[in-house]
Protein backbone atom coordinates (compact mmCIF):
# COMPACT_ATOMS: atom_id res chain seq x y z
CA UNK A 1 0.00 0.00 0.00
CA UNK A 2 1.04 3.32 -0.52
CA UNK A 3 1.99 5.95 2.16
CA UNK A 4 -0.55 8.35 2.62
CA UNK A 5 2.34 11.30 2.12
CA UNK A 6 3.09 9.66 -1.31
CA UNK A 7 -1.02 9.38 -2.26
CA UNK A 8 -1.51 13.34 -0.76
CA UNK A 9 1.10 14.40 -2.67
CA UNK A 10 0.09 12.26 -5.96
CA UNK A 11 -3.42 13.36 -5.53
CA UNK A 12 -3.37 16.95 -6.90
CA UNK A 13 -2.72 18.33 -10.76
CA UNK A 14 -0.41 20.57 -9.98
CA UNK A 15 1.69 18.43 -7.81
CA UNK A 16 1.88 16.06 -11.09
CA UNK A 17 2.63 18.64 -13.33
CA UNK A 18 5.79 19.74 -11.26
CA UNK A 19 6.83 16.26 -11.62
CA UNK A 20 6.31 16.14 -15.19
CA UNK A 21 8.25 19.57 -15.33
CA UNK A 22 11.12 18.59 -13.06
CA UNK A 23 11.61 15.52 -15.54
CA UNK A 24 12.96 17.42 -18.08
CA UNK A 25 13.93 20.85 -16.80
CA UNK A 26 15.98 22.51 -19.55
CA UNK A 27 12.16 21.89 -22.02
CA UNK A 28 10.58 23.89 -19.23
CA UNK A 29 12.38 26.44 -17.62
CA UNK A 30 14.58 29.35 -18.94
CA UNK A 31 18.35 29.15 -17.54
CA UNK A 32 19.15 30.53 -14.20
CA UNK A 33 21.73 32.79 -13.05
CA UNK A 34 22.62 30.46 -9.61
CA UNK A 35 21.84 26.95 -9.99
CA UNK A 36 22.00 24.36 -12.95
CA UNK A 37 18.79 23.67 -13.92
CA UNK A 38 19.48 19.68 -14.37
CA UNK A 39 22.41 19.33 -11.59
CA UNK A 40 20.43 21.55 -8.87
CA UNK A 41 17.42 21.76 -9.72
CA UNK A 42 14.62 24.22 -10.39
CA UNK A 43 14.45 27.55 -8.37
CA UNK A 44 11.04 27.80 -6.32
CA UNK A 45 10.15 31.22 -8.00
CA UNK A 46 10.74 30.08 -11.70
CA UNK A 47 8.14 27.34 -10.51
CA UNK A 48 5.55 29.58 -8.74
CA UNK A 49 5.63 31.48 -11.53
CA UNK A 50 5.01 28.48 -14.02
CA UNK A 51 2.06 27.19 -11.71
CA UNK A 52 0.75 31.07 -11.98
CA UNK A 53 0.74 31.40 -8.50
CA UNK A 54 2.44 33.31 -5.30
CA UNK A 55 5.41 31.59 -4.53
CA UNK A 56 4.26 30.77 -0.82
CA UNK A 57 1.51 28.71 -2.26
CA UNK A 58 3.81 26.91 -4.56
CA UNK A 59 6.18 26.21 -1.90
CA UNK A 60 3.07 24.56 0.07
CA UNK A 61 3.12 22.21 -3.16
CA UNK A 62 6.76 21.68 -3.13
CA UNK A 63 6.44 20.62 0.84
CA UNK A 64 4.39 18.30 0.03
CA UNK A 65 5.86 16.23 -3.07
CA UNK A 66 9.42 16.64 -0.79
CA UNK A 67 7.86 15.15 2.16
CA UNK A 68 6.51 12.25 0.40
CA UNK A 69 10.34 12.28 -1.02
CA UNK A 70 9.22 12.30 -4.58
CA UNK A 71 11.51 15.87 -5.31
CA UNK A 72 14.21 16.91 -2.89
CA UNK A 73 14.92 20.62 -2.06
CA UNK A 74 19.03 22.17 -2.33
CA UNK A 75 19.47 25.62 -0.69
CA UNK A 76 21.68 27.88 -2.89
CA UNK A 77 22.25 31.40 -1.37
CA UNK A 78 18.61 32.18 -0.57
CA UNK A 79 17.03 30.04 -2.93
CA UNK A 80 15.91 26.77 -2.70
CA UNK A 81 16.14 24.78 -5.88
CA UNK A 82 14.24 21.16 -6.51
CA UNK A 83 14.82 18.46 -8.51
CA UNK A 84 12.77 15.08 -8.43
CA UNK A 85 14.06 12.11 -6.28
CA UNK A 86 14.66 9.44 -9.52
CA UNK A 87 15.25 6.26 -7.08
CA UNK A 88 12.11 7.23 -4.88
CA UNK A 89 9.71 7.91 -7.87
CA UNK A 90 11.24 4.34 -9.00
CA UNK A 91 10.36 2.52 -5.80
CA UNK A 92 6.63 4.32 -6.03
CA UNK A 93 6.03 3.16 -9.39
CA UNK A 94 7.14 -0.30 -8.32
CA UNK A 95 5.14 -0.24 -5.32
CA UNK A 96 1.66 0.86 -7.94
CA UNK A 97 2.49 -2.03 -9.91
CA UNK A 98 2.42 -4.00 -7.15
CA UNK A 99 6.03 -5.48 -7.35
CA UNK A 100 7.19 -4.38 -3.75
């Protein structure tokens, strides 16, 4: 069965489509001046801004998918830049297809 973090976190569009973004960051983001986009990750404000929302509700949204450990957060000066966790999304999908 799935954790209930992991289902929360699956359970809302938005949440997926960071995912989906974070898969392939260079396609959706423009570079950044601190931060690589694929080594680092994504800066929170270039993905509140995607979403089309303020970036403390985006970072409620990026709490949850890091708490269910599907993306994990890297400070970088004030920033906080995400990038998805490959081996944990791995183990979810495993666990969906019942393999685990």
């Amino acid at each position: 069965m799935l954790p209930v973090d992991v289902m929360r976190a699956l359970a809302s569009e938005r949440r997926l489509c960071i995912l989906e973004w974070l898969k392939d960051p260079v396609a959706h983001f423009p570079p950044q001046t601190d931060g690589d986009l694929v080594e680092d990750g994504v800066c929170s404000v270039y993905l509140a801004d995607k979403l089309g929302m303020t970036q403390p509700s985006a970072t409620g949204h990026l709490k949850i998918l890091e708490r269910a450990g599907l993306i994990r957060g890297r400070r970088i000066k004030q920033w906080v830049f995400y990038r998805r966790d490959e081996e944990r999304i791995a183990e979810i999908k495993r666990l969906i297809a019942g393999e685990l």
